[in-house]
N, C-alpha and C. Protein backbone atom coordinates (compact mmCIF):
# COMPACT_ATOMS: atom_id res chain seq x y z
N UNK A 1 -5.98 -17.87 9.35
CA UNK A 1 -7.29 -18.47 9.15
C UNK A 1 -7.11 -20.00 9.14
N UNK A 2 -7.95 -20.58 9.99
CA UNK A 2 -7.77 -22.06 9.96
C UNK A 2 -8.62 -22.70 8.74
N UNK A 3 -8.32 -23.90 8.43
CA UNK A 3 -8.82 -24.93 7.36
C UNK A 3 -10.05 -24.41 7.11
N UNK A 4 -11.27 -24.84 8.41
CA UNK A 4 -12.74 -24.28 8.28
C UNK A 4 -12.72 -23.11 7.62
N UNK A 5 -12.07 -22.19 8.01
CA UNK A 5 -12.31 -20.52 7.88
C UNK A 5 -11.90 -20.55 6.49
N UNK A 6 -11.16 -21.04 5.82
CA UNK A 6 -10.28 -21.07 4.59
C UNK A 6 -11.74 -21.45 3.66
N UNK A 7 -12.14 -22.71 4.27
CA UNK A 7 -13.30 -23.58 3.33
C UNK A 7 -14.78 -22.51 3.76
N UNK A 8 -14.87 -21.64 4.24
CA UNK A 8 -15.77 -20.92 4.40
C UNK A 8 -16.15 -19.92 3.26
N UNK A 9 -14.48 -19.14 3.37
CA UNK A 9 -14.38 -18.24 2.53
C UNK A 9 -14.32 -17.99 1.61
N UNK A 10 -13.80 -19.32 0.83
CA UNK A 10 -13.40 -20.12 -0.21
C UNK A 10 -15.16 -20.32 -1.00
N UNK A 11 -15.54 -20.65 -0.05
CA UNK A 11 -17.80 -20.78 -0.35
C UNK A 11 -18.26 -19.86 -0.45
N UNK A 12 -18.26 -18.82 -0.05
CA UNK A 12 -18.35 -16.98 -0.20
C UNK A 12 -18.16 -16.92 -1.32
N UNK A 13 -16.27 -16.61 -1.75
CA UNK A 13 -15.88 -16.37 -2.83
C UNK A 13 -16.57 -16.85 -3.97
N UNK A 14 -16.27 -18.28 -4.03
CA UNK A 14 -16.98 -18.93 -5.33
C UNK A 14 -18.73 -19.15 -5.69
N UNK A 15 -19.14 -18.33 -4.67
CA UNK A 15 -20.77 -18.26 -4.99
C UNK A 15 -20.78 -17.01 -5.28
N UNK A 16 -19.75 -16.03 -5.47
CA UNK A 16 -20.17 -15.02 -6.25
C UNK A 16 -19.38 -14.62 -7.78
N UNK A 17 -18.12 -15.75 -8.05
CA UNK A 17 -17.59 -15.44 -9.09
C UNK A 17 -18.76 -16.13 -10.51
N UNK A 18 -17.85 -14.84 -11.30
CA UNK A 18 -18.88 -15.06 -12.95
C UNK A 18 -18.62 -16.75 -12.93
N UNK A 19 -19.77 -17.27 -13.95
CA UNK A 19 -19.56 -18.66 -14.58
C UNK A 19 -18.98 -18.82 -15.64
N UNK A 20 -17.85 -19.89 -15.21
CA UNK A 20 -16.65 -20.04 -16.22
C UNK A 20 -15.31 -19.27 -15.43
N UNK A 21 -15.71 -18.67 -14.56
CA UNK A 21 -14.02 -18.11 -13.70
C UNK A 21 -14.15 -19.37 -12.67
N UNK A 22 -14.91 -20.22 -12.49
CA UNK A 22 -14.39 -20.91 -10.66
C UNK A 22 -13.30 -21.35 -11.00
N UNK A 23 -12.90 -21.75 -11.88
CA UNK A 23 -11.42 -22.42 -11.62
C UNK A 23 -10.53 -21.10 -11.44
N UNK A 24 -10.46 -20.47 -12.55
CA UNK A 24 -9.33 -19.32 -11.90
C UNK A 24 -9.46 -18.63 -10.19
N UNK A 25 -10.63 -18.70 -9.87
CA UNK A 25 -10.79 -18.32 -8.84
C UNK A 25 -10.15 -18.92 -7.66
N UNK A 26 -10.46 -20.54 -7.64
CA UNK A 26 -9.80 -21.49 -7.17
C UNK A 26 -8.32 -21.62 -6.69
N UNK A 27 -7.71 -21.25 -8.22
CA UNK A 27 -6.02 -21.14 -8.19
C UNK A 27 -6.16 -19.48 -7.18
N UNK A 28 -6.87 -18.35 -7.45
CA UNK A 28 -6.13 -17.63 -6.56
C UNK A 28 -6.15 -18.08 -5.06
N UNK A 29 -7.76 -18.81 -5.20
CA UNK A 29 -7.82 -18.69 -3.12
C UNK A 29 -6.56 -19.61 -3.17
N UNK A 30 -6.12 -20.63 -3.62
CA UNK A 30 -5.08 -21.99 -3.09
C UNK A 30 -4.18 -21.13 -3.36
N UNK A 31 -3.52 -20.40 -3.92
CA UNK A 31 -1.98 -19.76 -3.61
C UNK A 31 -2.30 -18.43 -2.32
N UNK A 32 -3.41 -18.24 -1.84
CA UNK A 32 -3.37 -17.15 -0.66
C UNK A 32 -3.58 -18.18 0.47
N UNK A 33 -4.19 -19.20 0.41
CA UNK A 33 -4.31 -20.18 1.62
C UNK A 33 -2.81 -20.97 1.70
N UNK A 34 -2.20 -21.77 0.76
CA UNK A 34 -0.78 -22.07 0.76
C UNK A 34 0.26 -20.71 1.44
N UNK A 35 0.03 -19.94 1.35
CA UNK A 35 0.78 -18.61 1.97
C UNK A 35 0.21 -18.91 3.57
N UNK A 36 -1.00 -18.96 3.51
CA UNK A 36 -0.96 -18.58 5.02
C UNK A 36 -1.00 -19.65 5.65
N UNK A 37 -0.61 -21.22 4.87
CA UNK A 37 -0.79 -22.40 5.67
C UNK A 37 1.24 -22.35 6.36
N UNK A 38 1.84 -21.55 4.86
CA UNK A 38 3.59 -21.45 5.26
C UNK A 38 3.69 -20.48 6.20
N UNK A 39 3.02 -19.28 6.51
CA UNK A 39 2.94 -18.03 7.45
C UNK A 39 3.93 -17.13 6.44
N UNK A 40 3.60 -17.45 4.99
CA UNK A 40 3.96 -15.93 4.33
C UNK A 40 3.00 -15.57 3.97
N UNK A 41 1.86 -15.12 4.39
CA UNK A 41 0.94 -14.26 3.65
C UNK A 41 1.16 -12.95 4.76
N UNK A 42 0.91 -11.99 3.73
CA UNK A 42 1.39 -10.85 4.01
C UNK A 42 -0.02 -9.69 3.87
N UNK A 43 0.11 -8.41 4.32
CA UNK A 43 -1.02 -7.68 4.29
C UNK A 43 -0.73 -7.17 2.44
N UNK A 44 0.34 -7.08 1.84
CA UNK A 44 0.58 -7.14 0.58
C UNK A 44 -0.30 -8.03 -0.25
N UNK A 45 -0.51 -9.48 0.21
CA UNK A 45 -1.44 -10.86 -0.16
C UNK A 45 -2.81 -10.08 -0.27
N UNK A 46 -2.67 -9.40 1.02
CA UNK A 46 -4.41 -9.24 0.89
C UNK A 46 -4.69 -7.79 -0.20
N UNK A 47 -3.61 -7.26 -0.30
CA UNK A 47 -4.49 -6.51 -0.91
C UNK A 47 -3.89 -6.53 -2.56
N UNK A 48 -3.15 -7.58 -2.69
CA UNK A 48 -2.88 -8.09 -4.17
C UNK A 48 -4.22 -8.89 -4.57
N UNK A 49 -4.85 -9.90 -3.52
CA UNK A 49 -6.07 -10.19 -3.62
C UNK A 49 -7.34 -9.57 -4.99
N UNK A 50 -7.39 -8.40 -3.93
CA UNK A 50 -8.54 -7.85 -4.48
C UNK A 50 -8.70 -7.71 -5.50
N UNK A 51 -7.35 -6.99 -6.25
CA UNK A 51 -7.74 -6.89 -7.79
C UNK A 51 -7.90 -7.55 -8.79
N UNK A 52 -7.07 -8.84 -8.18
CA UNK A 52 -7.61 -10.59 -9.13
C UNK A 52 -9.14 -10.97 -9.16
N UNK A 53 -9.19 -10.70 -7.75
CA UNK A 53 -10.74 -12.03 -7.59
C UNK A 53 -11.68 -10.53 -8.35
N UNK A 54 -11.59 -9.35 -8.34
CA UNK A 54 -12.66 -8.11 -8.68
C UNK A 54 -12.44 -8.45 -10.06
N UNK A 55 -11.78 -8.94 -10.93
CA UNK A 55 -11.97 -9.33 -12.53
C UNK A 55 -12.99 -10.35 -12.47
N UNK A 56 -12.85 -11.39 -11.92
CA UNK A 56 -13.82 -12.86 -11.79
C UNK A 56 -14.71 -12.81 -10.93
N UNK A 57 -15.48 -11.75 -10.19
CA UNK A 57 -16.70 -11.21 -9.51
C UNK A 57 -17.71 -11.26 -10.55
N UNK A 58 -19.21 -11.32 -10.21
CA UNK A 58 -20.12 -11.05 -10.96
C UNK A 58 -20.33 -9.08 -10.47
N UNK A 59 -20.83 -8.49 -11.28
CA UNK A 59 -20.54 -7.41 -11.07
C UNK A 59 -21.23 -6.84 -9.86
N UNK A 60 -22.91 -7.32 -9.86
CA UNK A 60 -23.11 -6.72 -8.61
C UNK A 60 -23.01 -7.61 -7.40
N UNK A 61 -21.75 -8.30 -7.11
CA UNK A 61 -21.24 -9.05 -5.96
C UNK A 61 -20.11 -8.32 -5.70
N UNK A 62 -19.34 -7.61 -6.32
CA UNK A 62 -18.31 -6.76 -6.20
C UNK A 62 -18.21 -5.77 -4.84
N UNK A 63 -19.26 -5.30 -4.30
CA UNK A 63 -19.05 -4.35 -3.21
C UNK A 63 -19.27 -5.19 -2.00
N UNK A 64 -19.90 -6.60 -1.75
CA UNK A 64 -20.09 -7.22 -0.81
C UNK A 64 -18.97 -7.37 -0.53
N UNK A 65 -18.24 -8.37 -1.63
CA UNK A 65 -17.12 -9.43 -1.65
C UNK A 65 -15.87 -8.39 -0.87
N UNK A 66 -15.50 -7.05 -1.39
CA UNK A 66 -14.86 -5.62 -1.01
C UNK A 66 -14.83 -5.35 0.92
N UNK A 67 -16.27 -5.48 0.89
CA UNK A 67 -16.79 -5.24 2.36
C UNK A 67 -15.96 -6.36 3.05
N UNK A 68 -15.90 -7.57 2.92
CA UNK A 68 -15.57 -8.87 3.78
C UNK A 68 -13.78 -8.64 3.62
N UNK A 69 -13.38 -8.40 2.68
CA UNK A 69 -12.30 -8.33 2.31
C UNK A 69 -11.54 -7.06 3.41
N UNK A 70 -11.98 -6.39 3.04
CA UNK A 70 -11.51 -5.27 3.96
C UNK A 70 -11.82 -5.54 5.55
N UNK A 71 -13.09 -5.97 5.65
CA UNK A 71 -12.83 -6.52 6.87
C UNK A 71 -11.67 -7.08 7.42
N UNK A 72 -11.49 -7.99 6.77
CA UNK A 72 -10.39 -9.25 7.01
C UNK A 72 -8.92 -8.92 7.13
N UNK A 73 -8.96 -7.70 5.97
CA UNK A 73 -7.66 -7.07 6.08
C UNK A 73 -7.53 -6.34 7.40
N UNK A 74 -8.38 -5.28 7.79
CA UNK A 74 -8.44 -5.26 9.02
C UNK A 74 -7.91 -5.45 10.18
N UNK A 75 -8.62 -6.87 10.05
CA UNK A 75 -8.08 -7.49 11.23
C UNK A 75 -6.84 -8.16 10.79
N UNK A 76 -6.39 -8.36 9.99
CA UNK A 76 -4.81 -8.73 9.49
C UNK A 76 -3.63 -8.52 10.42
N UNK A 77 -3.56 -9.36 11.16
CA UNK A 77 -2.08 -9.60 12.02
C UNK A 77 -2.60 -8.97 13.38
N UNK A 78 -3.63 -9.29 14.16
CA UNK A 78 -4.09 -8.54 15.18
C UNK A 78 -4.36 -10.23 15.91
């Protein structure tokens, strides 16, 4: 994912985490974007992902956020 795509997703994410998580939220996207800026992010990354950012979700943003995610994994290394 390039810079844009990073700062896209990154705007997604944090318009749906609870108030008072953006910062934790923050630290996870910057250690999964630092991975994929070195080319270690792994399909492991993505799906270590989910279960961090699904604590700091608002609850009914949880199945969207899931949907995009899985998407993404998806397409992971294609």
């Amino acid at each position: 994912m390039d810079k844009q795509g990073q700062d896209m997703f990154a705007q997604f994410i944090l318009q749906r985490v609870q108030e008072g998580k953006e910062e934790e939220a923050r630290a996870v996207l910057a250690e999964n974007f630092r991975k994929q800026d070195e080319g270690t992010f792994s399909k492991d990354d993505v799906e270590g992902f989910v279960p961090k950012m699904l604590t700091l979700l608002k609850p009914d943003k949880v199945a969207e956020v899931q949907a995009v995610v899985a998407q993404f994994s998806g397409n992971f290394g294609q």
